[in-house]
Protein backbone atom coordinates (compact mmCIF):
# COMPACT_ATOMS: atom_id res chain seq x y z
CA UNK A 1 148.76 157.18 161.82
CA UNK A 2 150.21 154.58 165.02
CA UNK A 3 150.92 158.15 166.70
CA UNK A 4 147.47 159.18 166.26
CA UNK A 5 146.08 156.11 167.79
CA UNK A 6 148.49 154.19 169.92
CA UNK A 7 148.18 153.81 173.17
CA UNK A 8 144.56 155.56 173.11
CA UNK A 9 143.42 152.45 171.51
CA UNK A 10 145.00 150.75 174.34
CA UNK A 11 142.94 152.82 176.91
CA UNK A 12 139.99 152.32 174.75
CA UNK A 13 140.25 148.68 174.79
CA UNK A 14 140.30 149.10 178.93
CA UNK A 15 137.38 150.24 179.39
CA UNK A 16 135.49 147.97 176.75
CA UNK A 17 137.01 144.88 178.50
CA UNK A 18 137.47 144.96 181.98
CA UNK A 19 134.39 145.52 184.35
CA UNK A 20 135.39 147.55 187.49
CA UNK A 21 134.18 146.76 190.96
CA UNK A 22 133.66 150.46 191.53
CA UNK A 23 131.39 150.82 188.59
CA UNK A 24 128.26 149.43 190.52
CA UNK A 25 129.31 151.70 193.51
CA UNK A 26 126.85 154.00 194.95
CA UNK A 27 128.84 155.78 197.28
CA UNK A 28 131.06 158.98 195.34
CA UNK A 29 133.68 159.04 197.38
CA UNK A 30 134.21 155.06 197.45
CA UNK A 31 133.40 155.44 193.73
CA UNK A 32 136.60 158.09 193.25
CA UNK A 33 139.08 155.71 195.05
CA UNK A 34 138.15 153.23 192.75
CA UNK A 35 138.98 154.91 189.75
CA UNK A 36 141.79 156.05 191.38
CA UNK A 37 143.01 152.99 191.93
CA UNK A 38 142.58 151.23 188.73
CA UNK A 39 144.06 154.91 186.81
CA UNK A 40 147.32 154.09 188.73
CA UNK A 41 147.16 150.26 187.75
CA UNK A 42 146.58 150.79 184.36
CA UNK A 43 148.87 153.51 184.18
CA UNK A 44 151.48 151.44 185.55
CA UNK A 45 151.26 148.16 183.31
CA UNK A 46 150.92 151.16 180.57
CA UNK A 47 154.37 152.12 181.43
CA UNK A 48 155.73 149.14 182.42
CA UNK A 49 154.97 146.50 179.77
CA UNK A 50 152.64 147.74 177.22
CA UNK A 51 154.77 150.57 176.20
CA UNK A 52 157.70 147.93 175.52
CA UNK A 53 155.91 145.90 173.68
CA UNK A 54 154.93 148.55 171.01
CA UNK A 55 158.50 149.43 170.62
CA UNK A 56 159.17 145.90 170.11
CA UNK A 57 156.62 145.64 167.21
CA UNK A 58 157.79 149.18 165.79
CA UNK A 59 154.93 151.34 166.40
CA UNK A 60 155.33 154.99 166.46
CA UNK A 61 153.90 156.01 169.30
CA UNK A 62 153.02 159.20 170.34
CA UNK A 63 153.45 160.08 174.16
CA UNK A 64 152.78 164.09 174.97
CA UNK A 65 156.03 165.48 177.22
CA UNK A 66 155.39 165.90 180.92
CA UNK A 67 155.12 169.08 182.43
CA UNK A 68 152.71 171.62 183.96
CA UNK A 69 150.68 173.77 181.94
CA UNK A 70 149.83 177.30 182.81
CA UNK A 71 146.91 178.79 181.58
């Protein structure tokens, strides 16, 4: 079951908790950079710290390989 959920619950939890400046942004473009911006920090203290710590407390994690898809 910890592969089915973790880390989506983590993104989950992201976006119920933290309030993003580019949320109340009007402008598309400005709007995009935003997002972009906050993908790469979350993305990055995903990798960096919250990963670890799940391994620390023994959950099984599931984390899709990384690669290019054709279709």
């Amino acid at each position: 079951m910890d592969s089915m959920i973790f880390p989506r619950l983590l993104c989950v939890a992201e976006r119920a908790w933290h309030k993003a400046e580019w949320e109340a942004e009007s402008d598309a473009d400005r709007q995009q950079e935003g997002q972009d911006l906050d993908w790469a920090r979350f993305a990055h203290i995903l990798g960096s710290k919250e990963l670890a710590r799940l391994d620390s407390m023994g959950v099984a994690y599931h984390l899709p390989p990384l690669g290019a898809r054709y279709l």
